[in-house]
N, C-alpha and C. Protein backbone atom coordinates (compact mmCIF):
# COMPACT_ATOMS: atom_id res chain seq x y z
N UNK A 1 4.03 2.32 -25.68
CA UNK A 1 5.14 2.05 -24.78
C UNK A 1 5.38 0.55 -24.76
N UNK A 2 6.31 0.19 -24.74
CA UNK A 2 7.06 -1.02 -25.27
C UNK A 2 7.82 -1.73 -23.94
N UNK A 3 7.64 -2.55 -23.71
CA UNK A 3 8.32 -3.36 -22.62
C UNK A 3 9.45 -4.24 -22.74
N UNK A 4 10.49 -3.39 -23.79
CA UNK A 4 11.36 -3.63 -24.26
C UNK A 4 12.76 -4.21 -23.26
N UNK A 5 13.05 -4.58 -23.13
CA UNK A 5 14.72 -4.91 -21.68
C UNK A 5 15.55 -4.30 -22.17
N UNK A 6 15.54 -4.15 -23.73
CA UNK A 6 17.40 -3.98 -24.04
C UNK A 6 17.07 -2.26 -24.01
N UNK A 7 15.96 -1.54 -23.97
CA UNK A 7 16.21 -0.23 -23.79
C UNK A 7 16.17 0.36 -22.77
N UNK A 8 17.37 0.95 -22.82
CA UNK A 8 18.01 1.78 -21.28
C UNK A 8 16.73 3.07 -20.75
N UNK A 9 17.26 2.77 -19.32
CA UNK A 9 16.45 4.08 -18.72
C UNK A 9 16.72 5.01 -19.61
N UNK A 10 17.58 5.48 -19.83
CA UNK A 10 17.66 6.79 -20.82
C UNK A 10 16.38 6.96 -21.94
N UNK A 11 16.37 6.09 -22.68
CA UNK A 11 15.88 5.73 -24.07
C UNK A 11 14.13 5.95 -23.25
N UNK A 12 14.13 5.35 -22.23
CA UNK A 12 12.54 4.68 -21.83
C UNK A 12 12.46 6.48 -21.54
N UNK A 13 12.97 7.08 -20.85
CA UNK A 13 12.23 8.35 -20.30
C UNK A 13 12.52 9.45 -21.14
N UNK A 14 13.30 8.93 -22.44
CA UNK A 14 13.84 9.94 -23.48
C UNK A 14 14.71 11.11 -22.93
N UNK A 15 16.11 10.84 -21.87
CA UNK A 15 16.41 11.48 -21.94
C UNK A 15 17.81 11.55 -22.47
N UNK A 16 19.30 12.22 -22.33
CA UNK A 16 19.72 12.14 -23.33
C UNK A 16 20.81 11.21 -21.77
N UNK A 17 21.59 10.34 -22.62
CA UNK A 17 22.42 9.26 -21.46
C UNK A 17 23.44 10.44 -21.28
N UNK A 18 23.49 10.63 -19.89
CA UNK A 18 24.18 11.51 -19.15
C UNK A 18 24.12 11.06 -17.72
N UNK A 19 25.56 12.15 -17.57
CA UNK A 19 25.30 11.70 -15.14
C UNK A 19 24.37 12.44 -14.97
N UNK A 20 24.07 13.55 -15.84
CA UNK A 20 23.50 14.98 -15.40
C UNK A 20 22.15 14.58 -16.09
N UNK A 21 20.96 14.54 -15.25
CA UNK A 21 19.95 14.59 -15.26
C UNK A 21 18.97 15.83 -14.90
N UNK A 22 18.00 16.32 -15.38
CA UNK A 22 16.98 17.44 -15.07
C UNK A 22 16.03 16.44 -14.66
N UNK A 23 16.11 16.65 -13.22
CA UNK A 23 15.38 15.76 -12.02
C UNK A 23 13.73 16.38 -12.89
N UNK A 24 13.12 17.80 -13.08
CA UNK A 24 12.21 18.15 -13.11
C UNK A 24 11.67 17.84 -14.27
N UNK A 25 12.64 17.17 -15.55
CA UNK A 25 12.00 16.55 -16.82
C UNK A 25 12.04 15.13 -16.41
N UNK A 26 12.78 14.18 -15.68
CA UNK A 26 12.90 13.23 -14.90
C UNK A 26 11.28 12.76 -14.43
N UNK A 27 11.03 13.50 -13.28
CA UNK A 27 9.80 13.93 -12.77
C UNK A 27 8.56 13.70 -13.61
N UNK A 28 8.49 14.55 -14.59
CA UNK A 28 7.17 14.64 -15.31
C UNK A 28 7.51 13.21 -16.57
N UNK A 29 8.04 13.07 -16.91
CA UNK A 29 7.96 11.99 -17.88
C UNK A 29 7.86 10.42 -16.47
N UNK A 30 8.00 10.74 -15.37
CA UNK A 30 7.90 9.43 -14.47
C UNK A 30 6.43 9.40 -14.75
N UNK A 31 5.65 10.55 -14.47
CA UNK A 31 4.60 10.64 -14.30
C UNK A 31 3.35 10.33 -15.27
N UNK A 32 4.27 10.72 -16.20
CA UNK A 32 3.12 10.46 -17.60
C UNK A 32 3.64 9.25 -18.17
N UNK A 33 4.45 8.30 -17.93
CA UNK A 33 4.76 6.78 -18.58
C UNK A 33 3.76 5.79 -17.47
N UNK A 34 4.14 6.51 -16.20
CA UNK A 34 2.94 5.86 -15.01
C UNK A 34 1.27 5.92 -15.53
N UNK A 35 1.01 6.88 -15.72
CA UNK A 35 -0.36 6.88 -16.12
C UNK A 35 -0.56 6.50 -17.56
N UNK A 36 0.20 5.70 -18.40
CA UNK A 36 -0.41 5.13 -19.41
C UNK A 36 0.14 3.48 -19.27
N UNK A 37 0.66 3.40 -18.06
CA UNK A 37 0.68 2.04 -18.16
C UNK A 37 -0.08 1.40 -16.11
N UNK A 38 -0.45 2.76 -16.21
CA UNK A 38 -0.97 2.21 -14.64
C UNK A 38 -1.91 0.55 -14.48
N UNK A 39 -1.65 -0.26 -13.58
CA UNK A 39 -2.46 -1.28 -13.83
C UNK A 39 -4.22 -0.97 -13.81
N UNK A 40 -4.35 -0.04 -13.11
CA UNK A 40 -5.48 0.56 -12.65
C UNK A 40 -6.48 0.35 -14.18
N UNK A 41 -5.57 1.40 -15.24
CA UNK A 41 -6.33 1.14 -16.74
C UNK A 41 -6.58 0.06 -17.28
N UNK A 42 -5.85 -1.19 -16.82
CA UNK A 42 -5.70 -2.20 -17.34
C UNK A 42 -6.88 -3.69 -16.61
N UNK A 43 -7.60 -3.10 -16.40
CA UNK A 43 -8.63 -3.60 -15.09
C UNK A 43 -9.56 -4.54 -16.06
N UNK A 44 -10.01 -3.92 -17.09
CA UNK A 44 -10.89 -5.02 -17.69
C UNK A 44 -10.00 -5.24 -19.08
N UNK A 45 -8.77 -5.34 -19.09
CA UNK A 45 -8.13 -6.08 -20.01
C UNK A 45 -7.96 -7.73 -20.15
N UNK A 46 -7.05 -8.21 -20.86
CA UNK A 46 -6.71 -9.50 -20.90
C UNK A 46 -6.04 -9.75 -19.21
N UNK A 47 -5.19 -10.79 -19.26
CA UNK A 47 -4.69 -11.59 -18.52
C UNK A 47 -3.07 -10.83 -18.88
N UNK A 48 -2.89 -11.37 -20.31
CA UNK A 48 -1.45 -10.75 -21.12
C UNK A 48 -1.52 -9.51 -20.99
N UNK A 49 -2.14 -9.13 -21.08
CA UNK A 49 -2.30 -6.95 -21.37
C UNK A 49 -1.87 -6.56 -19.71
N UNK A 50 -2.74 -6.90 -18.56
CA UNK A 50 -2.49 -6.75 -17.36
C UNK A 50 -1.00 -6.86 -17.32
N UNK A 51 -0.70 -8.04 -17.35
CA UNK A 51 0.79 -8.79 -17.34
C UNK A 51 1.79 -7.99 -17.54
N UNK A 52 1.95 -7.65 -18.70
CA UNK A 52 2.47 -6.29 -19.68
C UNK A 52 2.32 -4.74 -18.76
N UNK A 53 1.49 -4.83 -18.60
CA UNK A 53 1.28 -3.44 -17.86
C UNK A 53 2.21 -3.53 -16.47
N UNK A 54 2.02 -4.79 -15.50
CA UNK A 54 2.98 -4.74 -14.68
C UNK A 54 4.49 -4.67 -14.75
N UNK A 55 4.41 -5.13 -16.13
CA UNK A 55 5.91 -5.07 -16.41
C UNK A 55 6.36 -3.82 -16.63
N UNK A 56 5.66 -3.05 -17.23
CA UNK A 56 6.21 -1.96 -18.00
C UNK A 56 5.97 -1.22 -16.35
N UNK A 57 5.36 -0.58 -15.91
CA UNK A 57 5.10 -0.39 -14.40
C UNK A 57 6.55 -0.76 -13.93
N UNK A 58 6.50 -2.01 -13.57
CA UNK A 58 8.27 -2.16 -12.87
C UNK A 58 9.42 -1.48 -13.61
N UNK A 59 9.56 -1.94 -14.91
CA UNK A 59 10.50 -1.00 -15.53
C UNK A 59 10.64 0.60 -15.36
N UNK A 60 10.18 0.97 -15.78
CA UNK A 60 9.56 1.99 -15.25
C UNK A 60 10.04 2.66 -13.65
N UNK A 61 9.28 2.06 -13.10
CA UNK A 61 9.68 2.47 -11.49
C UNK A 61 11.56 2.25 -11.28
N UNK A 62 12.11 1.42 -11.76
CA UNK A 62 13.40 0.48 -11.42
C UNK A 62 14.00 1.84 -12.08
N UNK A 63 13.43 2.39 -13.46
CA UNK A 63 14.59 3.08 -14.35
C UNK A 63 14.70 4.59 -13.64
N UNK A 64 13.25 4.77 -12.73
CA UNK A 64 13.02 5.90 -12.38
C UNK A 64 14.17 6.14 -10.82
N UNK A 65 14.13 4.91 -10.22
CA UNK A 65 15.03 5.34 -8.98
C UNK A 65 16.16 5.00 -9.42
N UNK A 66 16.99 4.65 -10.27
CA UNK A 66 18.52 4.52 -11.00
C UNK A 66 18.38 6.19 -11.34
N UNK A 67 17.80 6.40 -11.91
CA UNK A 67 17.65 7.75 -12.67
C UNK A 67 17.83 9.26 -11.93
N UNK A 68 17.13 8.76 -10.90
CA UNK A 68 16.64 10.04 -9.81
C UNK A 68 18.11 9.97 -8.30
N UNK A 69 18.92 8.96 -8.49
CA UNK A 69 19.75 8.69 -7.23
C UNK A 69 21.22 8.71 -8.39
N UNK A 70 21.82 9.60 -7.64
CA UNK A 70 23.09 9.99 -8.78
C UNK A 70 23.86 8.73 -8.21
N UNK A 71 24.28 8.33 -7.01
CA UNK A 71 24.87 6.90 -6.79
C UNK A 71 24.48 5.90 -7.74
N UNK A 72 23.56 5.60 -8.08
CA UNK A 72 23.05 4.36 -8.73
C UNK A 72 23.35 5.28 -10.54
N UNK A 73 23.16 5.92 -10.50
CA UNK A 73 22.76 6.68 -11.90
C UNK A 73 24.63 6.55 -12.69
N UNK A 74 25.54 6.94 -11.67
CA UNK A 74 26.79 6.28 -11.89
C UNK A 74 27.18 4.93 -12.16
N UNK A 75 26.48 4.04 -11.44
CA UNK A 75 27.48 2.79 -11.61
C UNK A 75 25.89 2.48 -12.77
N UNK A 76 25.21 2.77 -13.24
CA UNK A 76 24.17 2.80 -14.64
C UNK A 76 24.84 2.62 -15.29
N UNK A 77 25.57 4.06 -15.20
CA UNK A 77 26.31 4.55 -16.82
C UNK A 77 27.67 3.93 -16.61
N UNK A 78 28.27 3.48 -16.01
CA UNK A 78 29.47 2.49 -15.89
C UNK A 78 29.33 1.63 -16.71
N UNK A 79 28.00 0.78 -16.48
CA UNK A 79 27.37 -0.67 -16.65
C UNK A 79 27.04 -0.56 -18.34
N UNK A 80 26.61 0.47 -18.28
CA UNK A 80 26.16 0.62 -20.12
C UNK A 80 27.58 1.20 -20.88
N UNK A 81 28.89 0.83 -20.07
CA UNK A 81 29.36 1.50 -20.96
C UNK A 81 31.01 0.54 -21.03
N UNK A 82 29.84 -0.81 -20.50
CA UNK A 82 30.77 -2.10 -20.14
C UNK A 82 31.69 -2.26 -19.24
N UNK A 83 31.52 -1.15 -18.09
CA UNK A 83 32.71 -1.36 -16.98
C UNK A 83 32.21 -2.12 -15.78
N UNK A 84 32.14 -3.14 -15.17
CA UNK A 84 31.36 -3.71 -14.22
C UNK A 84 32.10 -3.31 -12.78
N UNK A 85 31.47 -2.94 -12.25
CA UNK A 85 31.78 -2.12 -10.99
C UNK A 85 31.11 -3.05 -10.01
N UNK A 86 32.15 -4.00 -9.24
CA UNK A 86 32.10 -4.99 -8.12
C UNK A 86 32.14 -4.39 -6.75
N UNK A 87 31.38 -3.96 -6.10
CA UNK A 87 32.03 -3.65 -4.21
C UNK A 87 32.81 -4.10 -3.58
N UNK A 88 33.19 -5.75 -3.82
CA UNK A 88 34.23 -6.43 -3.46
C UNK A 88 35.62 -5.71 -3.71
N UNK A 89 35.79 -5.56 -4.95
CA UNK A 89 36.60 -5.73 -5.31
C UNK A 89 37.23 -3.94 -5.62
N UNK A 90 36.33 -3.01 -5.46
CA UNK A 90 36.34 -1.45 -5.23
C UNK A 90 36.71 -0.58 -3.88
N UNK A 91 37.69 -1.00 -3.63
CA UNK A 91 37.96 -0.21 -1.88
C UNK A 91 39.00 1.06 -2.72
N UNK A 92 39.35 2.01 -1.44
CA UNK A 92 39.75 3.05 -2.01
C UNK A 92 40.58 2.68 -0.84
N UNK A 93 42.04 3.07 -0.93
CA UNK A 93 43.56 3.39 -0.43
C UNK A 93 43.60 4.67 0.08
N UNK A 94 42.72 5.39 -0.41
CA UNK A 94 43.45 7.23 0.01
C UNK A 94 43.17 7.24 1.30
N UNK A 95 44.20 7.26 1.77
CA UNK A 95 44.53 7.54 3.71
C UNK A 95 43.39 8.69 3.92
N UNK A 96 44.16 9.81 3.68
CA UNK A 96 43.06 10.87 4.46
C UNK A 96 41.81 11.18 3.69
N UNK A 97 41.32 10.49 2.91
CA UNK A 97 39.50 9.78 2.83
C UNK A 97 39.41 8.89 4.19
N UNK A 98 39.84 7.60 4.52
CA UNK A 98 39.43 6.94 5.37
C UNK A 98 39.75 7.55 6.19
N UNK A 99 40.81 8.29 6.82
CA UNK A 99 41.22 9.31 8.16
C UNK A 99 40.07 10.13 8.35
N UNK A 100 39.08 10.68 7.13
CA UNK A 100 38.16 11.61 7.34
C UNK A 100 36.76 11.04 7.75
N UNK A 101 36.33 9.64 7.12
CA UNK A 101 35.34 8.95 7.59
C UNK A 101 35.78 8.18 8.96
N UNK A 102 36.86 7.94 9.22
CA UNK A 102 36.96 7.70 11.17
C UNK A 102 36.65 8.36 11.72
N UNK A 103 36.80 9.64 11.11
CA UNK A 103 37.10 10.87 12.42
C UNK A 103 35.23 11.11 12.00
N UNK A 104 34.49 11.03 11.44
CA UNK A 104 33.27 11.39 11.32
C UNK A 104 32.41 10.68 12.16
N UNK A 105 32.69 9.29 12.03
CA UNK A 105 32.17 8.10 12.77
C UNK A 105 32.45 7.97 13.67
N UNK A 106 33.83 8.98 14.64
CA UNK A 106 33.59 9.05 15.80
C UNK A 106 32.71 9.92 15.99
N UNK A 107 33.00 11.34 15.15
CA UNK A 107 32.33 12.41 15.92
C UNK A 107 30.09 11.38 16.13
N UNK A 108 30.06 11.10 15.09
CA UNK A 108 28.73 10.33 15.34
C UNK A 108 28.57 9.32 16.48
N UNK A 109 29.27 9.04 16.74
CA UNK A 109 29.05 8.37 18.02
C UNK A 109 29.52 9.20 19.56
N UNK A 110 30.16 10.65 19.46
CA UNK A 110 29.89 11.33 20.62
C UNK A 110 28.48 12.23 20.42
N UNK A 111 27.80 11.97 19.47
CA UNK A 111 26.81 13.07 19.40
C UNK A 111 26.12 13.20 21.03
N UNK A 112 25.69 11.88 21.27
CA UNK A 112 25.25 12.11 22.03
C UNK A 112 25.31 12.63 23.92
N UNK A 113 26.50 12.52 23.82
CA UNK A 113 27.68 13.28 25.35
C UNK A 113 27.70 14.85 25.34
N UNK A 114 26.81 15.14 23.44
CA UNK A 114 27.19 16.69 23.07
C UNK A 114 25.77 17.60 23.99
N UNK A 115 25.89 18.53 24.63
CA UNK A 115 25.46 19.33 25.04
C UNK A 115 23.70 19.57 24.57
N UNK A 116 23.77 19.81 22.93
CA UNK A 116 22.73 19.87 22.04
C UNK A 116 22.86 18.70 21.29
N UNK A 117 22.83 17.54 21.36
CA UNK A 117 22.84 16.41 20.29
C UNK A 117 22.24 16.74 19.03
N UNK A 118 20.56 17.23 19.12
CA UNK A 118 20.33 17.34 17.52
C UNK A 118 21.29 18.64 16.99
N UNK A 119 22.34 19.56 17.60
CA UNK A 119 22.68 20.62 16.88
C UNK A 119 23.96 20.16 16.74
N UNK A 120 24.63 19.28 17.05
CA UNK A 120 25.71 18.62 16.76
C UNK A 120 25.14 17.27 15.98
N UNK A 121 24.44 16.71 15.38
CA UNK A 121 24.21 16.13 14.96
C UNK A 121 24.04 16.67 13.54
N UNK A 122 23.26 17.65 13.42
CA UNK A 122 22.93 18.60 12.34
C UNK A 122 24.65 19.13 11.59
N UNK A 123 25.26 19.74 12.23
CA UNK A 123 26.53 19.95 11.49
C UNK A 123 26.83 19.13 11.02
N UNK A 124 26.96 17.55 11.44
CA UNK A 124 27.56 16.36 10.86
C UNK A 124 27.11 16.25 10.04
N UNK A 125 25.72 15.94 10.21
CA UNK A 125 24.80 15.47 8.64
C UNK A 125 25.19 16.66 7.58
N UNK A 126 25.33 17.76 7.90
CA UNK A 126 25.29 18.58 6.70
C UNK A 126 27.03 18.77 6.20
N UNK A 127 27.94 18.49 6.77
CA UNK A 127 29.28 18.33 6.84
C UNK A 127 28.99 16.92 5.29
N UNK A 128 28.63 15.76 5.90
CA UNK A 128 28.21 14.53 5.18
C UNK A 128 27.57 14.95 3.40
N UNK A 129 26.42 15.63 3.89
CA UNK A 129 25.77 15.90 2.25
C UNK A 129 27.00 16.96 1.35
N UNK A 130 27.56 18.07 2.25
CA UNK A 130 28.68 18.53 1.24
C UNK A 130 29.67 17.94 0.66
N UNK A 131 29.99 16.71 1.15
CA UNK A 131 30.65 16.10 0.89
C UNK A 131 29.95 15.39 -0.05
N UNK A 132 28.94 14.65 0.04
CA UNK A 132 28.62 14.32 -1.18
C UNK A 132 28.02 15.10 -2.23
N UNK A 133 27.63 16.14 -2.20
CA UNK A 133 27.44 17.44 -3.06
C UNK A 133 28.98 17.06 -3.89
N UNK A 134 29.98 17.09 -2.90
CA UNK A 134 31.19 17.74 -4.18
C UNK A 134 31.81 16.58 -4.95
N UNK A 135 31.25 15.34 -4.14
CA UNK A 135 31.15 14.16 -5.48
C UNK A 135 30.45 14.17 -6.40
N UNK A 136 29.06 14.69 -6.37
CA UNK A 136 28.29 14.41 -7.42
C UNK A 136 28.91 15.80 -8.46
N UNK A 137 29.47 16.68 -7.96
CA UNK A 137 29.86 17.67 -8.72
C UNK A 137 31.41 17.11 -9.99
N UNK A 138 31.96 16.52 -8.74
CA UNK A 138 33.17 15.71 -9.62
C UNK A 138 32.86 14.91 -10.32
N UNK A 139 31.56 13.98 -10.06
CA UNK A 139 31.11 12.34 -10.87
C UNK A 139 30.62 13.38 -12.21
N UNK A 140 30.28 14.53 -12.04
CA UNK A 140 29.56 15.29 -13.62
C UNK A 140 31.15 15.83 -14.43
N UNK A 141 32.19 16.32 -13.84
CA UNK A 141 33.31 16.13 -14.66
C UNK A 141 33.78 14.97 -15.08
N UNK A 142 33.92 13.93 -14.39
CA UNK A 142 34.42 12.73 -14.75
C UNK A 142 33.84 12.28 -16.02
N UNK A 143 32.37 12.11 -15.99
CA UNK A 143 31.77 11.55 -16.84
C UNK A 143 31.58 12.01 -18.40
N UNK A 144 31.73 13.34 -18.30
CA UNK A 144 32.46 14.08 -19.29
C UNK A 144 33.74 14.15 -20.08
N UNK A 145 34.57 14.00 -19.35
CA UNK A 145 35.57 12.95 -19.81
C UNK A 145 36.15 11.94 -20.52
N UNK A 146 36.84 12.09 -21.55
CA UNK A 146 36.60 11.19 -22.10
C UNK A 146 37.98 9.50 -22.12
N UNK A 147 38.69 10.34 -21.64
CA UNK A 147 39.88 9.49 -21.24
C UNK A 147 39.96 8.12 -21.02
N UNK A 148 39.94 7.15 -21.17
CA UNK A 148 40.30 5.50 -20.56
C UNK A 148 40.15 5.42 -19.48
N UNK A 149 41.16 6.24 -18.71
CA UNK A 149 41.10 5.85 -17.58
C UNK A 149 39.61 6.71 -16.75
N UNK A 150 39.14 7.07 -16.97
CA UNK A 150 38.22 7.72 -16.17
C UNK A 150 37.43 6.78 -15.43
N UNK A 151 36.97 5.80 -16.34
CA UNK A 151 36.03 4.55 -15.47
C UNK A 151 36.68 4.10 -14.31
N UNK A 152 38.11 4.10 -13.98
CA UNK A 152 38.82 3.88 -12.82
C UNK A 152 38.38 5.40 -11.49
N UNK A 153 38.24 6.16 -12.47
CA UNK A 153 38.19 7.26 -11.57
C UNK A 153 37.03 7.45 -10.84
N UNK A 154 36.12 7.32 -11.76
CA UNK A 154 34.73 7.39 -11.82
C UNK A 154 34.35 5.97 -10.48
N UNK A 155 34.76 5.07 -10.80
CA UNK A 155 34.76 3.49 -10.10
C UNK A 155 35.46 4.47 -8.24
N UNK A 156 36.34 5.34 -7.96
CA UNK A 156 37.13 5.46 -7.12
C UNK A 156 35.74 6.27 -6.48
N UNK A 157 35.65 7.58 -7.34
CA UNK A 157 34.56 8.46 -6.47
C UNK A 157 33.45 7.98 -6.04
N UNK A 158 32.92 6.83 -7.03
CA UNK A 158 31.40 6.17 -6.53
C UNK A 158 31.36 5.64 -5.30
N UNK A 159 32.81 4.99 -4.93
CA UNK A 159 33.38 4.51 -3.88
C UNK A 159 33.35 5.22 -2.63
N UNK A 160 33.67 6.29 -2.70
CA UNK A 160 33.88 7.16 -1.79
C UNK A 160 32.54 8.17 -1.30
N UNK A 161 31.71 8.03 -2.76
CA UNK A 161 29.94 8.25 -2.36
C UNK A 161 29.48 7.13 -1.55
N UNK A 162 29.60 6.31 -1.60
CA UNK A 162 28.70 5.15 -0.95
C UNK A 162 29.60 5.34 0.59
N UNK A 163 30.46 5.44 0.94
CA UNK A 163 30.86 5.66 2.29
C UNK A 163 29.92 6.65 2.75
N UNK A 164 30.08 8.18 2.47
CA UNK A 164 28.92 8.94 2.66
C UNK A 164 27.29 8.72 2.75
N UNK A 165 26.92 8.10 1.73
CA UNK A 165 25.56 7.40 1.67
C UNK A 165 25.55 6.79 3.27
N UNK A 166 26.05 5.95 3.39
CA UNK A 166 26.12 5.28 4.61
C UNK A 166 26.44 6.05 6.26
N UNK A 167 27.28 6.56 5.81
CA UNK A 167 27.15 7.51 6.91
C UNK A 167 25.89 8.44 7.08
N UNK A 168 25.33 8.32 5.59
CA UNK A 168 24.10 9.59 5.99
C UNK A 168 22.82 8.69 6.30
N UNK A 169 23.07 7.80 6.22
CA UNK A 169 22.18 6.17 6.40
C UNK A 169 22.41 6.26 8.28
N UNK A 170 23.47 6.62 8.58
CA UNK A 170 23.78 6.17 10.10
C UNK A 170 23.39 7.83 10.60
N UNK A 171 23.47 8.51 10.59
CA UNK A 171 22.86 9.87 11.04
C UNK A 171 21.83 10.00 10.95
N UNK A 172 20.97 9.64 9.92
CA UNK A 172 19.38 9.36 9.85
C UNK A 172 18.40 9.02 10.98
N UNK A 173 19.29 7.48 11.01
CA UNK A 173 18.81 6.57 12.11
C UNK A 173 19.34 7.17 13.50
N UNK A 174 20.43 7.87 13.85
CA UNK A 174 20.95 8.12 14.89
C UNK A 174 19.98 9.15 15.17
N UNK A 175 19.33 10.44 14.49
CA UNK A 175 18.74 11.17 14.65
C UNK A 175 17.12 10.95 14.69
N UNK A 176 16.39 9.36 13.88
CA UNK A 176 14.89 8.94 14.48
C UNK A 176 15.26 8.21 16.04
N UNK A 177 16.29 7.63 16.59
CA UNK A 177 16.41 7.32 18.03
C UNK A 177 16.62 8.34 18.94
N UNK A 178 17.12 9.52 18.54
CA UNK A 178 17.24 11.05 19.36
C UNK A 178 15.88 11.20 19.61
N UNK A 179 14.95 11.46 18.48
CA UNK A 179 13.52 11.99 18.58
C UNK A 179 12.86 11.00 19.29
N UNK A 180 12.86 9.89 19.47
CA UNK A 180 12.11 8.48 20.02
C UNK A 180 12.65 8.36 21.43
N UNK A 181 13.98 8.92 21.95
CA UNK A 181 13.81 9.47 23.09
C UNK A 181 13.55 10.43 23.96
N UNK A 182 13.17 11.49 22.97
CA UNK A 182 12.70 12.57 23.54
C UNK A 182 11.10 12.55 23.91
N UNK A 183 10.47 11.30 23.05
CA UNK A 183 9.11 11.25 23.20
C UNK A 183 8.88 10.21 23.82
């Protein structure tokens, strides 16, 4: 195993460059590149050999959570495929997308006036993951695709995942302060 830079997560975990990943071949090749470069083995090596081992270790770990998080695993394959995808400069226009994340971010902030907070809380969050369910379902057509313009498209939906991400980032936390007042 080679502590190569210019080879892509793909290449390092041998799988084939796609959005669509088999989390469970994902998985086992994390596992077996970990244990031949664990630092642990590398205990009565050199100084350089150790060195190396941490590196390949980080690589490794870095290619494994790009790999395993379809958000990141998108703007990957953007990046390898020369489209540079800025946050600045990536907002999305579609009215009733943002009409739908207001109206969510209110309902998250009456959770708690609601009768059952964690059971109104629970619809939201799971309202949230279908929604990003049916991005990651669209980001696997897109990417298939072979059109020009798709990287625009592709650039629009990632956009509109990371709103979700965040919202499921704010329900998370809204729901460890529910439990932290109940105890």
């Amino acid at each position: 195993m080679a502590a190569d830079p210019s080879t892509t997560h793909f290449e390092l975990f041998g799988l084939p460059r796609s959005f669509t990943v088999d989390s469970e071949l994902l998985d086992g090749r994390y596992r077996e590149l970990q244990r031949t470069v664990h630092p642990d083995r590398f205990v009565n090596a050199s100084d350089q050999q150790r060195r190396i081992s941490m590196q390949q270790a980080t690589q490794i770990n870095e290619g494994y959570q790009i790999l395993k998080d379809p958000l990141r695993r998108g703007r990957y394959l953007l990046e390898l495929d020369g489209y540079h995808f800025n946050d600045e400069h990536h907002t999305t226009s579609d009215v009733e997308f943002l009409m739908e994340q207001m109206e969510l971010r209110e309902s998250l902030g009456e959770v708690r006036e609601a009768d059952d907070a964690f059971a109104a809380l629970g619809l939201i969050m799971d309202r949230i993951r279908g929604d990003i369910d049916e991005r990651i379902a669209l980001l696997q057509k897109q990417f298939a695709d072979d059109s020009p313009e798709r990287f625009e498209r592709i650039a629009d939906t990632l956009t509109k995942m990371q709103f979700f991400r965040k919202l499921q980032e704010e329900a998370m936390e809204l729901e460890v302060t529910l439990e932290d007042e109940i105890s």
